[in-house]
Protein backbone atom coordinates (compact mmCIF):
# COMPACT_ATOMS: atom_id res chain seq x y z
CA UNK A 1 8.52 -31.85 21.11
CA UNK A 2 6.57 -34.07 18.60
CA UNK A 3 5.18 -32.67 16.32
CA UNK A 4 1.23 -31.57 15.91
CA UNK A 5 -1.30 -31.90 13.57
CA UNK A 6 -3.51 -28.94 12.34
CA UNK A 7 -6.70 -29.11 10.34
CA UNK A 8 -8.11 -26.13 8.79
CA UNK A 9 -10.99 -25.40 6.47
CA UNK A 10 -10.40 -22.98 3.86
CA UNK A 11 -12.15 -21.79 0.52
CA UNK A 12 -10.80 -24.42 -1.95
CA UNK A 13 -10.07 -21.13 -4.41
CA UNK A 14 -8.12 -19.17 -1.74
CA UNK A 15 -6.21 -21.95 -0.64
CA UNK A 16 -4.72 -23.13 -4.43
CA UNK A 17 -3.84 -19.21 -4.95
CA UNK A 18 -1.98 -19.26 -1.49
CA UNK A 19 0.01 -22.46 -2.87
CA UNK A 20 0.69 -21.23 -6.49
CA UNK A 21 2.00 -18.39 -4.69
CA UNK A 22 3.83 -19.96 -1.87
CA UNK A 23 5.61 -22.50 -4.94
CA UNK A 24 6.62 -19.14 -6.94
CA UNK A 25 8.87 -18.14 -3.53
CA UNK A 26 9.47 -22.29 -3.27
CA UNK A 27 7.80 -22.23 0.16
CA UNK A 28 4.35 -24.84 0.41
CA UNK A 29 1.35 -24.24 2.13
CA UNK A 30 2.51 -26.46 5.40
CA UNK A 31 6.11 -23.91 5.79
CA UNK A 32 3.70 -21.04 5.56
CA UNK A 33 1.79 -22.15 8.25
CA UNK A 34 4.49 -23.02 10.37
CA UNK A 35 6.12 -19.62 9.71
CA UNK A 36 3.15 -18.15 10.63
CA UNK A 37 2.93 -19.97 13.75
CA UNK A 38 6.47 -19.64 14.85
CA UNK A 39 5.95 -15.63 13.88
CA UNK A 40 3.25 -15.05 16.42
CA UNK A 41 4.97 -17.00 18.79
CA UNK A 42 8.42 -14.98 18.36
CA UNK A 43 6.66 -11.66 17.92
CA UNK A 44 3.41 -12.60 20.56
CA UNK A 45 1.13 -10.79 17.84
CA UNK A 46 0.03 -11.70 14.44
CA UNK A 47 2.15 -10.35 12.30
CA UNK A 48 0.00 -8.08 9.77
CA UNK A 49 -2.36 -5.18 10.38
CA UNK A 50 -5.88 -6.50 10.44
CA UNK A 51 -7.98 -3.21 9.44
CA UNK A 52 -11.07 -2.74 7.86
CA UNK A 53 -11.02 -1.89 4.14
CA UNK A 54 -12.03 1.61 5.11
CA UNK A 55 -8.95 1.60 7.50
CA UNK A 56 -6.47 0.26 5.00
CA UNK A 57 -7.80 2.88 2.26
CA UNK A 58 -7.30 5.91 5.01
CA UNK A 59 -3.99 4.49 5.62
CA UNK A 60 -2.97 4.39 1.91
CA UNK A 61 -4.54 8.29 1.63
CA UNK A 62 -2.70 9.36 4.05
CA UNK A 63 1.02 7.57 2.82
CA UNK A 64 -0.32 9.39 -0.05
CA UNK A 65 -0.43 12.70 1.41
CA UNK A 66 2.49 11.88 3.29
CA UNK A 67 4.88 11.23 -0.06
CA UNK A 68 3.51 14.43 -1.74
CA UNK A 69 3.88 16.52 0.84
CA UNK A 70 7.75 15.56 1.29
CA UNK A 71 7.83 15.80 -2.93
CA UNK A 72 6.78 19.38 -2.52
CA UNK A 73 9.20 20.32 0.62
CA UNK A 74 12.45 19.07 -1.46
CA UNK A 75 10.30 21.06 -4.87
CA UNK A 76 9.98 23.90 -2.35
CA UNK A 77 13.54 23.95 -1.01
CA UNK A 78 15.25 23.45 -4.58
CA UNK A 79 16.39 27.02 -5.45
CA UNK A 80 15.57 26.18 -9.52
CA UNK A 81 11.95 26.16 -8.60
CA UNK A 82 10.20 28.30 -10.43
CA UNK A 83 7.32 30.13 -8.34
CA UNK A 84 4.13 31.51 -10.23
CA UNK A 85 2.22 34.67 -9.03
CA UNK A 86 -1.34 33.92 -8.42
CA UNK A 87 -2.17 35.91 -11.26
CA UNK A 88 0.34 33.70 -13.44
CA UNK A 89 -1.76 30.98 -12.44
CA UNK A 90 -5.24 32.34 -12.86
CA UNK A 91 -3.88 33.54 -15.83
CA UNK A 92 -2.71 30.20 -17.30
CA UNK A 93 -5.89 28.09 -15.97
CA UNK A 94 -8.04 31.03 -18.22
CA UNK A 95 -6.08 29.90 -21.11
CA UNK A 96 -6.28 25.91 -20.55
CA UNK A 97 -10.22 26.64 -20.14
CA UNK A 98 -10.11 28.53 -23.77
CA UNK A 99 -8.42 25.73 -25.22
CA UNK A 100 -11.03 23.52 -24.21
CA UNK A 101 -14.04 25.96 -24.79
CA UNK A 102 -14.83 26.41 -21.79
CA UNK A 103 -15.53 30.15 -21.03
């Protein structure tokens, strides 16, 4: 098939970082585009979450949450763990508050 022309307007500032970008990987802007193409084509979807900020920062929260909670299963499952008692721990958070002068 021949081949197809595509004009686009983008913000002049947006599209040199794309290309300093793109010539850091040695791709330019035109391969991009075509990779994108050919992407949704293969994949029939673009190929990226499109979110709203609010959604991306929930997502990133909860990967968060996610990695800590799996950091304190393999803490919690190692038997060199050292547990406190909850009076061990009021007891220590008393003394960092003294430290600080904070009664």
């Amino acid at each position: 098939m021949p081949l197809a022309r595509i004009s686009v307007n983008v913000d002049g500032e947006v599209k040199q970082n794309a290309q300093k970008i793109l010539g850091e990987i040695g791709m330019d802007l035109t391969t991009a585009i075509d990779l994108l193409l050919r992407t949704i084509v293969r994949e029939e979807r673009i190929p990226f979450s499109l979110q709203t900020e609010r959604a991306f920062r929930d997502d990133v929260y909860k990967e968060y949450i996610r990695t800590e909670l799996y950091k304190s299963r393999l803490e919690a499952d190692d038997p060199k763990t050292k547990w406190l008692s909850h009076d061990e721990v009021v007891s220590g958070l008393k003394a960092q508050r003294e430290e600080r002068g904070i009664v």
